[in-house]
Protein backbone atom coordinates (compact mmCIF):
# COMPACT_ATOMS: atom_id res chain seq x y z
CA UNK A 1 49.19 23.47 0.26
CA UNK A 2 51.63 20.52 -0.66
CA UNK A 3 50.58 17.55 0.86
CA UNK A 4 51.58 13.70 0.34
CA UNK A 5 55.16 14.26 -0.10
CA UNK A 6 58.14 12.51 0.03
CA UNK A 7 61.78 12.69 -0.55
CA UNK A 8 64.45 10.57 -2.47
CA UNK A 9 68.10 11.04 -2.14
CA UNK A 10 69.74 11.14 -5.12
CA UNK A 11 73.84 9.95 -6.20
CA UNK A 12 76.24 10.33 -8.57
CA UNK A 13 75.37 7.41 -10.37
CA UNK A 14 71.54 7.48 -10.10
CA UNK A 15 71.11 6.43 -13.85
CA UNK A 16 69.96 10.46 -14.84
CA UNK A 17 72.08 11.07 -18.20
CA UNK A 18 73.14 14.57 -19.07
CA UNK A 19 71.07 15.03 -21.68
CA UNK A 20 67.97 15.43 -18.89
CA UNK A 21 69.54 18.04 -17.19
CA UNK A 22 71.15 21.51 -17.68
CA UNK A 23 74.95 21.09 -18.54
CA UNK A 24 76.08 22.81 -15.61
CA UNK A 25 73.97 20.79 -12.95
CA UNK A 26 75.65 17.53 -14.76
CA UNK A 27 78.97 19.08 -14.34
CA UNK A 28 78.69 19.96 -10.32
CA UNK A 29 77.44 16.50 -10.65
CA UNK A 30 80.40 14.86 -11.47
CA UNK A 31 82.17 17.24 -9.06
CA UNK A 32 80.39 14.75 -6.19
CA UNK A 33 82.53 11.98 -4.55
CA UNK A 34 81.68 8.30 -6.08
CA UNK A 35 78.65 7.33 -5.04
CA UNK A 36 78.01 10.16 -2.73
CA UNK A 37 74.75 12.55 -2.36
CA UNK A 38 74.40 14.96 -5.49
CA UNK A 39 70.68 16.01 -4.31
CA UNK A 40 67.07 14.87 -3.27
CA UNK A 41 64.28 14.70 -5.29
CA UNK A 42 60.88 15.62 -3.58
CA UNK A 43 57.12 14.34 -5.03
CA UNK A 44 54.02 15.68 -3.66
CA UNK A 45 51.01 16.84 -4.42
CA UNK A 46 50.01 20.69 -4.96
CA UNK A 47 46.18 21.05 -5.29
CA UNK A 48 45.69 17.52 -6.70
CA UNK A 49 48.54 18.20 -9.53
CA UNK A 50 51.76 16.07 -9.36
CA UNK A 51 54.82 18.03 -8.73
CA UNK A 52 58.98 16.95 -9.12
CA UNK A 53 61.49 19.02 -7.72
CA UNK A 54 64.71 18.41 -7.01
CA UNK A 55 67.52 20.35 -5.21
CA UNK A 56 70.97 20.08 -5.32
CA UNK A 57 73.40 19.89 -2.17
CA UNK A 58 74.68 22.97 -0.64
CA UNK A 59 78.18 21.61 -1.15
CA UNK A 60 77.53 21.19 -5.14
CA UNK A 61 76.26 24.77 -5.72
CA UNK A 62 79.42 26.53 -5.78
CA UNK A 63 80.71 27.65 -9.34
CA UNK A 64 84.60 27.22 -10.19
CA UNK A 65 84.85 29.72 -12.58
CA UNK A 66 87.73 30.89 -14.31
CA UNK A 67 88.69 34.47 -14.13
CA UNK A 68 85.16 35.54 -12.05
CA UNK A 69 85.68 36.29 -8.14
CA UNK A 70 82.03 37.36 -7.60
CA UNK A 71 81.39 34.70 -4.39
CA UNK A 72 77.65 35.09 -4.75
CA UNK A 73 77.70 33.28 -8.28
CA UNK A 74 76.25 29.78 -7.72
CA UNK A 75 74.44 27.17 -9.51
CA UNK A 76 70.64 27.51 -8.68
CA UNK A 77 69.85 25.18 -6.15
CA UNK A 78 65.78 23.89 -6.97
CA UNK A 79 65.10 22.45 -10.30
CA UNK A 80 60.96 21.92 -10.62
CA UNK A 81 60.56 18.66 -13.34
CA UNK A 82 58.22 19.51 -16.18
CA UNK A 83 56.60 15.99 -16.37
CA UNK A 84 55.45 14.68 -19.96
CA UNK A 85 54.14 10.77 -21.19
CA UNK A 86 56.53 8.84 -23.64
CA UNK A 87 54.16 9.56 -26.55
CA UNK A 88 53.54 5.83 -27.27
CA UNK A 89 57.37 4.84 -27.17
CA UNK A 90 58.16 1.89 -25.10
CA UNK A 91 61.22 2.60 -22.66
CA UNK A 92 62.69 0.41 -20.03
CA UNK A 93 65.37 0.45 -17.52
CA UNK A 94 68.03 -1.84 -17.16
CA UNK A 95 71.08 -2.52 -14.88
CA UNK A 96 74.24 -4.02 -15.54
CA UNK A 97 76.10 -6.28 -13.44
CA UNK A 98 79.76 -6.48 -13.17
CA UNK A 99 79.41 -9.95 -14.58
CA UNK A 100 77.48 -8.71 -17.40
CA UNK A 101 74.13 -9.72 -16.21
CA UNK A 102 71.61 -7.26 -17.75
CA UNK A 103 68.47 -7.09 -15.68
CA UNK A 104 65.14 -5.15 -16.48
CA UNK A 105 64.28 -2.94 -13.49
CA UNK A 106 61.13 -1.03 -14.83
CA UNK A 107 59.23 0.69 -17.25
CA UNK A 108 59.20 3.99 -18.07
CA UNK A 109 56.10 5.63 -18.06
CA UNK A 110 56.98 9.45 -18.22
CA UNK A 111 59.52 12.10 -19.75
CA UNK A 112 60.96 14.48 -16.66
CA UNK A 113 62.95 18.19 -18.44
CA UNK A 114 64.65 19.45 -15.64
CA UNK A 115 64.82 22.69 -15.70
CA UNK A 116 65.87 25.90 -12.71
CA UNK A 117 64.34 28.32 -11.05
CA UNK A 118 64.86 31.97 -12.56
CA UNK A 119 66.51 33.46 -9.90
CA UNK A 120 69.56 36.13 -10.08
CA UNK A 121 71.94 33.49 -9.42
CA UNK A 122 70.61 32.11 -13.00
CA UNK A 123 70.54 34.55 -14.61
CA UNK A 124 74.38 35.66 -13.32
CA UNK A 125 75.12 32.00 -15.12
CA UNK A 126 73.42 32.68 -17.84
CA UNK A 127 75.74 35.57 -18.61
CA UNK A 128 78.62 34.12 -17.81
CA UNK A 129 77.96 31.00 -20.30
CA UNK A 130 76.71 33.92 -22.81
CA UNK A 131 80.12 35.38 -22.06
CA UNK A 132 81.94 32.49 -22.33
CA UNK A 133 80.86 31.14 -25.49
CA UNK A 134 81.43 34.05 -27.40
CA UNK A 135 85.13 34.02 -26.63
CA UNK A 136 87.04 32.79 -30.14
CA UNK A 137 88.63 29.38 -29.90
CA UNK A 138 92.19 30.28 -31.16
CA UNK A 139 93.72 33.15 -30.79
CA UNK A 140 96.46 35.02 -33.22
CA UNK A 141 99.82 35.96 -32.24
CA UNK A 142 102.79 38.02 -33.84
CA UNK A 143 106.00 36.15 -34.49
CA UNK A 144 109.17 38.13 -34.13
CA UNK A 145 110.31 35.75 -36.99
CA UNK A 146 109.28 32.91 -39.61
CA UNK A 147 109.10 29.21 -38.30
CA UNK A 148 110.05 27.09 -40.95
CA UNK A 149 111.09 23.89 -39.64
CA UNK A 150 108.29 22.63 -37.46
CA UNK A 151 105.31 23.78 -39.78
CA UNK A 152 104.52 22.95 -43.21
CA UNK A 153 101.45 23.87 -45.41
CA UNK A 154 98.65 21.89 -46.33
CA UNK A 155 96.27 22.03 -49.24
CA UNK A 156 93.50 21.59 -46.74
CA UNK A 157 93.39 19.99 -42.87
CA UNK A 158 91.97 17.42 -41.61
CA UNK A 159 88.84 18.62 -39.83
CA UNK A 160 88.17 20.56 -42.64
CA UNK A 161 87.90 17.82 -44.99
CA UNK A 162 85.74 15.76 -41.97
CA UNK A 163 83.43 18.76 -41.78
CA UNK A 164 82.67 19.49 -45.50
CA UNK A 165 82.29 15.55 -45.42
CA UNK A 166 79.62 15.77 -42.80
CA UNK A 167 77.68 18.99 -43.95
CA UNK A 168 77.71 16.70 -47.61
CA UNK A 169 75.81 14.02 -45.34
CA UNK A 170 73.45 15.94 -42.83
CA UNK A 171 73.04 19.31 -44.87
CA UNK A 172 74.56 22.88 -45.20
CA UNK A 173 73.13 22.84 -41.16
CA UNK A 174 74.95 20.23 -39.00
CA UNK A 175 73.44 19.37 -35.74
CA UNK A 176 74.13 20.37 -32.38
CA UNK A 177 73.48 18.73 -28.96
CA UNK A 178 69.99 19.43 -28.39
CA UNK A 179 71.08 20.55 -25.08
CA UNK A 180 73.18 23.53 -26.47
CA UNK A 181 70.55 24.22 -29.03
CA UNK A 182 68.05 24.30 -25.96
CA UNK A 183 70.61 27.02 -23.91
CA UNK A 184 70.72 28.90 -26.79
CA UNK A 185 66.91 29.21 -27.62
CA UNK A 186 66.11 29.49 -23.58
CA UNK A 187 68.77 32.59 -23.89
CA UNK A 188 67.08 34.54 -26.47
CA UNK A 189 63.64 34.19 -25.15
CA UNK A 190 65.03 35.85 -22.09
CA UNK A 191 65.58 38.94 -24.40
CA UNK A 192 62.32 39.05 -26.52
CA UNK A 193 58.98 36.96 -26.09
CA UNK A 194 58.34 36.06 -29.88
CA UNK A 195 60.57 35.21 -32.45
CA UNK A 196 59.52 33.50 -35.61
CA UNK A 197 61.34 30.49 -37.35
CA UNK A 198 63.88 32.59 -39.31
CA UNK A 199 65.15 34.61 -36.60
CA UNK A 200 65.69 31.49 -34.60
CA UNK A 201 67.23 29.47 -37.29
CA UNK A 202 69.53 32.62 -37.67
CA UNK A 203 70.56 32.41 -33.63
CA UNK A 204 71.16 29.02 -33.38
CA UNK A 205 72.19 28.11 -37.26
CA UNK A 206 70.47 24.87 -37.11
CA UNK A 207 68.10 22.87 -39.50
CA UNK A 208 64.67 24.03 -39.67
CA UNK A 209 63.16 20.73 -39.61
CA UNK A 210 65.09 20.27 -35.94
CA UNK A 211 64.57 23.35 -34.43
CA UNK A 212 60.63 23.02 -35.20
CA UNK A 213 61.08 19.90 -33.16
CA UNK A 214 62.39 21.15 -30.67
CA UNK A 215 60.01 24.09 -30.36
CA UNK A 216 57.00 21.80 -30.39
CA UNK A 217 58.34 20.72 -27.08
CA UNK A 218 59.14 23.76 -25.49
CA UNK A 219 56.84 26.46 -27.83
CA UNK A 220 53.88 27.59 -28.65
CA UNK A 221 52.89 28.66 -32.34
CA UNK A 222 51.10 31.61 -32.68
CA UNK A 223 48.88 30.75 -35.96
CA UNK A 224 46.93 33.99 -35.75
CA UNK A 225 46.75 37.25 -33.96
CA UNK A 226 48.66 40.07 -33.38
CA UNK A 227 52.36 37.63 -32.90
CA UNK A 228 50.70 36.00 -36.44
CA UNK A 229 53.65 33.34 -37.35
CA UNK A 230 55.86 33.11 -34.40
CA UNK A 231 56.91 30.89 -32.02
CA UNK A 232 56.96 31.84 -28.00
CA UNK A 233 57.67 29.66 -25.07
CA UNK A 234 55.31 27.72 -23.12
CA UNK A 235 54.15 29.18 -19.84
CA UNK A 236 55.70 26.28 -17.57
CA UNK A 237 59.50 27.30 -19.64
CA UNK A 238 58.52 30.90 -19.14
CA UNK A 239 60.32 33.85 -16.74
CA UNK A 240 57.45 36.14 -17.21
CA UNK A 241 53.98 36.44 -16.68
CA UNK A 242 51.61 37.08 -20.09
CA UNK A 243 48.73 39.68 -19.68
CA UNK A 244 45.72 36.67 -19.32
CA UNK A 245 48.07 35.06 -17.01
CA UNK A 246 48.53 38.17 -14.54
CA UNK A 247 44.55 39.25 -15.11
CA UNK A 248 43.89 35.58 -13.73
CA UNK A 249 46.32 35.63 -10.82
CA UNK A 250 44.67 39.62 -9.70
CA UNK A 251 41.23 37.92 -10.31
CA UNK A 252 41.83 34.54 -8.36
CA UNK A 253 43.61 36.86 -5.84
């Protein structure tokens, strides 16, 4: 039974940044007129545990997306917050005026990862980004003939001297928004429960050191036991049940 709840309506420029929400709920986002509704966000109270959902606007869940007529593809609606402390950080909030008056509003006291409800609508987006990002960037195309007066050779472009620059700096392993490197882990777990560090280094071709971090906050290392040396997710990131979890439910039941 939820009890003590309330709600909070939530706009376009409530101060949430991208990078604390799925990149598809911060795009219908900024679909949302200026200053207008994106969602609410409800807090109660489930059997003395705090719980943070929010859900997104009916008129926000509809998907634009290119080339896919399926009307029943939307963006799921409820997002339950996983709720964790600042681990001894101090974090504040401040506003800023249009006269450039910078006020402190609060402190922050705890971490919110957004993250949706498995539903088939989800998991039809999931595809579709799967899809999606495996399409190649450039595509070749005969020429009946030779161009020879707009394009010239180079010894080597641009970007490709900026990127051997950076992978000098940060490593053979550059970085990627922790947000894609997050969509990519949460879509192999949906194929296989364990994986160790190799196999995921291999998916996402990121730095060790980086993706251990990031699996500390959303894995569990298996140390011993039959999964000896891998990493799975942790139950609240889960869209399955594990055998003690579903012998618990059948007992409680």
């Amino acid at each position: 039974e939820v009890s003590a709840f309330h709600q909070v309506s939530l706009t376009h420029n409530s101060g949430i940044t991208s990078e604390t929400v799925p990149k598809y709920l911060s795009q219908q986002w900024d679909k949302a007129a200026e200053k207008g509704d994106v969602g609410k966000i409800t807090i109660g109270k489930y059997q003395g545990k705090t719980e943070v959902c929010f859900s997104l606007i009916d008129e926000l869940t509809a998907l634009d997306a290119v080339g896919e007529n399926d009307a029943s593809l939307q963006v799921p609606k409820d997002h339950p917050f996983t709720m964790h402390t600042v681990g001894g950080q101090t974090m504040a909030v401040f506003s800023h005026s249009d006269t450039d008056e910078i006020s402190l509003e609060g402190m922050v006291v705890h971490r919110a990862e957004c993250r949706p409800v498995v539903t088939d609508s989800y998991m039809k987006l999931k595809k579709l980004q799967i899809k999606e990002s495996v399409k190649p960037q450039r595509l070749s195309q005969q020429l009946e003939r030779a161009v020879t007066t707009i394009f010239k050779p180079v010894a080597n472009h641009d970007f490709n001297v900026e990127y051997e620059k950076k992978k000098k700096t940060e490593g053979k392993m550059v970085r990627a928004e922790r947000q894609l490197v997050l969509d990519m882990l949460f879509s192999a777990f949906e194929k296989h429960q364990y994986y160790n560090i190799k196999a995921l280094v291999d998916i996402t071709k990121q730095p060790v050191t980086y993706l251990k971090e990031i699996m500390r906050e959303i894995g569990t290392y298996n140390s011993k036991g039959a999964h000896k040396s891998t990493w799975e997710l942790k139950p609240e990131y889960r869209h399955y049940q594990s055998a003690e979890e579903e012998e618990e439910e059948m007992q409680t039941t």
